[in-house]
Protein backbone atom coordinates (compact mmCIF):
# COMPACT_ATOMS: atom_id res chain seq x y z
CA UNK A 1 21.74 6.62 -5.14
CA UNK A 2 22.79 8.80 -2.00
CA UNK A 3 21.49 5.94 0.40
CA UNK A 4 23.85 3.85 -1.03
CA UNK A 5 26.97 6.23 0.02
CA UNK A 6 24.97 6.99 3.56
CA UNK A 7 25.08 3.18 3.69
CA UNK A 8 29.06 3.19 2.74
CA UNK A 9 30.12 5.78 5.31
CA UNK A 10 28.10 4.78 8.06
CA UNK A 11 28.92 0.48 7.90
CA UNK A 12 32.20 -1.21 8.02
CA UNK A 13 31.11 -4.61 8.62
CA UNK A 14 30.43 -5.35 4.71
CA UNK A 15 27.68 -8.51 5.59
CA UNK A 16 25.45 -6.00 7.54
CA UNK A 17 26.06 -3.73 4.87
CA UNK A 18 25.01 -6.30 2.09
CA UNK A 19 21.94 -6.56 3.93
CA UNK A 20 20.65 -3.34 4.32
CA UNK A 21 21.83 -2.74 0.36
CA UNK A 22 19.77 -5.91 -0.02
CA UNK A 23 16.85 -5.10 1.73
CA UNK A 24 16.93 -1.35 0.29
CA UNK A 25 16.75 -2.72 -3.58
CA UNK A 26 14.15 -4.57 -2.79
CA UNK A 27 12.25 -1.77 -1.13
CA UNK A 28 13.06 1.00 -4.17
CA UNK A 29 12.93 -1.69 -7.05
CA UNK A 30 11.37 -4.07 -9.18
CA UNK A 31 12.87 -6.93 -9.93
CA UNK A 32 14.31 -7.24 -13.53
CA UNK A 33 12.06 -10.91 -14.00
CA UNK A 34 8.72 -8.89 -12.67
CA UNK A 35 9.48 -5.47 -14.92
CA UNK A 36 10.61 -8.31 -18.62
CA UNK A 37 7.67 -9.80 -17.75
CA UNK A 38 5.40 -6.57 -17.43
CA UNK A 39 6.98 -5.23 -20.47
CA UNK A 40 6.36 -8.89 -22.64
CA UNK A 41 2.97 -8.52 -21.35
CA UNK A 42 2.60 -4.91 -22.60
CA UNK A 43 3.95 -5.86 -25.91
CA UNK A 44 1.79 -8.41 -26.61
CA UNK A 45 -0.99 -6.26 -26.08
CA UNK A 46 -0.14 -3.50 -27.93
CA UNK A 47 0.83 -5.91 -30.42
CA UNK A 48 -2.70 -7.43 -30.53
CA UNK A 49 -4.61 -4.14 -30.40
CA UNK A 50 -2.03 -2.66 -33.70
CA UNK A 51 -3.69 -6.65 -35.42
CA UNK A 52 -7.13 -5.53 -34.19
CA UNK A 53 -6.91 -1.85 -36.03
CA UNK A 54 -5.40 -3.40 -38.99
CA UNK A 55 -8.37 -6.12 -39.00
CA UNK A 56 -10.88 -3.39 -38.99
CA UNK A 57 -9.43 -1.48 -41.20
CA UNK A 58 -9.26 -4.42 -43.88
CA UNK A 59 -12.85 -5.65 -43.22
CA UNK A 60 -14.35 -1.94 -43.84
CA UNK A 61 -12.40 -1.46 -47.16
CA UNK A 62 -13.95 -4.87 -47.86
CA UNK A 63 -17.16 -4.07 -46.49
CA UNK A 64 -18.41 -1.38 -48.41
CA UNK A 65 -21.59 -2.64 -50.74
CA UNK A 66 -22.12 -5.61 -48.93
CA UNK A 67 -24.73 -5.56 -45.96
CA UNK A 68 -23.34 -9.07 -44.49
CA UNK A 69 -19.66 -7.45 -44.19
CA UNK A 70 -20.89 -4.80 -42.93
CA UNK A 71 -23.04 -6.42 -40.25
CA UNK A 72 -20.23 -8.34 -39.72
CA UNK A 73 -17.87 -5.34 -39.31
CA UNK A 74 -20.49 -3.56 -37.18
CA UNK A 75 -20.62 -6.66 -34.86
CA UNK A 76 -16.17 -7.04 -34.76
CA UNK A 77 -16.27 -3.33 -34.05
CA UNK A 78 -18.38 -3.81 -30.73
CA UNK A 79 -16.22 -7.03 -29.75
CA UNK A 80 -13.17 -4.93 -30.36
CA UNK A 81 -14.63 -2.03 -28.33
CA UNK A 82 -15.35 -3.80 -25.53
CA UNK A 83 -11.69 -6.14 -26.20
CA UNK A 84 -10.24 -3.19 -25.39
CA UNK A 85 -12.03 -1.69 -22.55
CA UNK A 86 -10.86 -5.49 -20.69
CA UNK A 87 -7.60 -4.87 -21.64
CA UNK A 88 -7.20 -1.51 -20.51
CA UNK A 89 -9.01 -2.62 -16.96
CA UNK A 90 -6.41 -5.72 -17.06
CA UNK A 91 -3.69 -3.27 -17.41
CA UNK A 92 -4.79 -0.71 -14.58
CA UNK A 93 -5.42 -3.67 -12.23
CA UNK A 94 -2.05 -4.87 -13.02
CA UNK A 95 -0.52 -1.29 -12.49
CA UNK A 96 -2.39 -1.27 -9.13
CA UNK A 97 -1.51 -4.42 -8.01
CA UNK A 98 2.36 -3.99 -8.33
CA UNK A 99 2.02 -0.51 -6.56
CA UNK A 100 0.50 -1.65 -3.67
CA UNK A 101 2.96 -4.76 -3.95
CA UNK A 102 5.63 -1.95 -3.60
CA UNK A 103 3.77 -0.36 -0.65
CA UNK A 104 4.04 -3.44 0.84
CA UNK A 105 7.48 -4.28 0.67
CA UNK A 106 8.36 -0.57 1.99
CA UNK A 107 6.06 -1.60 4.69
CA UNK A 108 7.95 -4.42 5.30
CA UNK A 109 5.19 -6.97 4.83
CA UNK A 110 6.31 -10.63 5.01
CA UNK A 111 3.36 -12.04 2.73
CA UNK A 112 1.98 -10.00 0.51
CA UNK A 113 -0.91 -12.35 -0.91
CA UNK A 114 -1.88 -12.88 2.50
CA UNK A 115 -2.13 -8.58 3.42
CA UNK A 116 -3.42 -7.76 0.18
CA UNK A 117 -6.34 -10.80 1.05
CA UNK A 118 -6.89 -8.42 4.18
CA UNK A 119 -7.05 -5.31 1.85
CA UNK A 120 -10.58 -4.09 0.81
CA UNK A 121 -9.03 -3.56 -3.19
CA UNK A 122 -12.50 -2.26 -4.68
CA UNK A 123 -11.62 0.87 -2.26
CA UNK A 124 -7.46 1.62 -3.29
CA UNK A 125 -7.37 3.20 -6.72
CA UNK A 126 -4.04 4.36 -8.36
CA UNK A 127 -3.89 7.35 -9.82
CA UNK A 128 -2.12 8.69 -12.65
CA UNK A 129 0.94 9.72 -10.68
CA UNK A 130 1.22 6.25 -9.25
CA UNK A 131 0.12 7.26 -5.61
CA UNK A 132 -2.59 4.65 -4.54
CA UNK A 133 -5.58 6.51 -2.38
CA UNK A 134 -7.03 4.32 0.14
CA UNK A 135 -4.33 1.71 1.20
CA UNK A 136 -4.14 1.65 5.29
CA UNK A 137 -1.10 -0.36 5.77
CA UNK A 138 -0.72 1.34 9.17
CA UNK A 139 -4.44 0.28 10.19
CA UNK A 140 -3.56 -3.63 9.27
CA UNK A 141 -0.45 -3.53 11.13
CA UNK A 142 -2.42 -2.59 14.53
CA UNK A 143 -4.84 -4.86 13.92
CA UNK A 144 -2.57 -8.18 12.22
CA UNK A 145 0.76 -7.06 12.87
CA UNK A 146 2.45 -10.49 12.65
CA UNK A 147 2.11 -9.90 8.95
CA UNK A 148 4.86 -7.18 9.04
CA UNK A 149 8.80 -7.33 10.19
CA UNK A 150 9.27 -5.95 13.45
CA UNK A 151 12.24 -3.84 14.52
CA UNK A 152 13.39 -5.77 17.73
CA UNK A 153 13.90 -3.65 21.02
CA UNK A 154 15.94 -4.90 23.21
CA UNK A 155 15.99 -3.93 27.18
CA UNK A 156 19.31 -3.57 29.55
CA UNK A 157 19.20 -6.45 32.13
CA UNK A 158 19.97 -5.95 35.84
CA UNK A 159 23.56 -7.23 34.86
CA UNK A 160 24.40 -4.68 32.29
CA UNK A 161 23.51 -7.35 29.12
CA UNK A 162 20.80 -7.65 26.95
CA UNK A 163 18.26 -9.86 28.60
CA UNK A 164 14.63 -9.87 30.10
CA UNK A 165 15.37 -7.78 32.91
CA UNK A 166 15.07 -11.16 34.91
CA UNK A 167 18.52 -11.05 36.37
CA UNK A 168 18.30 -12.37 40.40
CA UNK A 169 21.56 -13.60 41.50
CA UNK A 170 20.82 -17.50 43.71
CA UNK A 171 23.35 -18.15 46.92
CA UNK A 172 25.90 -19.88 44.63
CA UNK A 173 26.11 -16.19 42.36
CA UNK A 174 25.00 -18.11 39.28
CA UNK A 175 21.41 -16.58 37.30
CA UNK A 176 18.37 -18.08 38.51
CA UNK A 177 16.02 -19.65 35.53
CA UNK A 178 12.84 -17.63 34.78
CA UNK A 179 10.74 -19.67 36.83
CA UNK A 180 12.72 -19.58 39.91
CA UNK A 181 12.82 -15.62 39.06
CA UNK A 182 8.93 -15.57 38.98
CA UNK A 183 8.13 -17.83 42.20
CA UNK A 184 11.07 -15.31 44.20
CA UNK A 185 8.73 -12.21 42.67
CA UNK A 186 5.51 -13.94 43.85
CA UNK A 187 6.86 -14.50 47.31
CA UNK A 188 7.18 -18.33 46.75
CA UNK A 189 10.06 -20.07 48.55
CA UNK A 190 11.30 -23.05 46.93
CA UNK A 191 13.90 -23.64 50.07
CA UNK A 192 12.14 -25.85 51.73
């Protein structure tokens, strides 16, 4: 956790500092409900497919001389086959989903159902390392960047604040509105 200490040295006002800790967890980590519920969900399903084996198992010693049972088993056997082949593509879609999930959040995505809706997800695949191949976050922020958090930029006004660089000074010294500073630009007098 060296960000964490970069964070500490660098920050002494301590609600900034909560935010950026803030902001950085949610970036690097998943939250505890998401990961119990990822880990209930993988239980369950390893839980079914150790049932499934055992099922099998039971049926062949059972189905031995009989040619129902063992139609029967034949026919459990293929559901169980292709059970599993669901289950495995339920688990790498859910693997997928929560890495590019993560992407977004690093990305700094405000919605993510309504970028990953943008996303073409038949084309990002996750491999075994967890690095997703395909995912153009940078391409969707040029094109819909509302969708992401912007750092704001802020210029140095004609007065020496922060400001629109709008800064004419009326007779009476006081800051024109932005109106009054457009008409002066366009060569519009409002003295009449």
């Amino acid at each position: 956790m060296n960000w964490l200490k970069e964070l500490l040295e660098k920050e002494k006002d301590s609600q900034e500092l909560e935010k950026q800790i803030a902001e950085k967890l949610k970036q690097e980590y998943v939250p505890k409900a998401d990961y119990d519920a990822v880990v209930v969900a993988k239980n369950g399903l390893e839980g079914q497919i150790a049932q499934r084996d055992n099922d099998i198992k039971a049926l062949k010693e059972g189905a031995k001389d009989n040619k129902d049972l063992q139609k029967k088993y034949d026919e459990l056997q293929e559901k169980y086959k292709t059970d599993t082949q669901n289950l495995q593509k339920q688990y790498q879609d859910s693997r997928k989903n929560s890495a590019i999930d993560m992407e977004i959040m690093k990305a700094k995505g405000k919605n993510t159902k309504a970028i990953k809706a943008l996303l073409d997800m038949e084309n990002i695949t996750l491999k075994e390392d967890g690095t997703l191949i395909g995912l153009d976050l940078e391409g969707l922020k040029k094109s819909d960047g509302y969708l992401f958090e912007v750092e704001q930029t802020h210029r140095q006004g004609i007065d020496g604040g922060v400001g629109s660089g709008f800064g004419y000074e009326s007779k009476n010294n006081n800051k024109n509105t932005f109106a009054e500073s457009v008409f002066r630009t366009l060569g519009i007098n409002q003295n009449k």
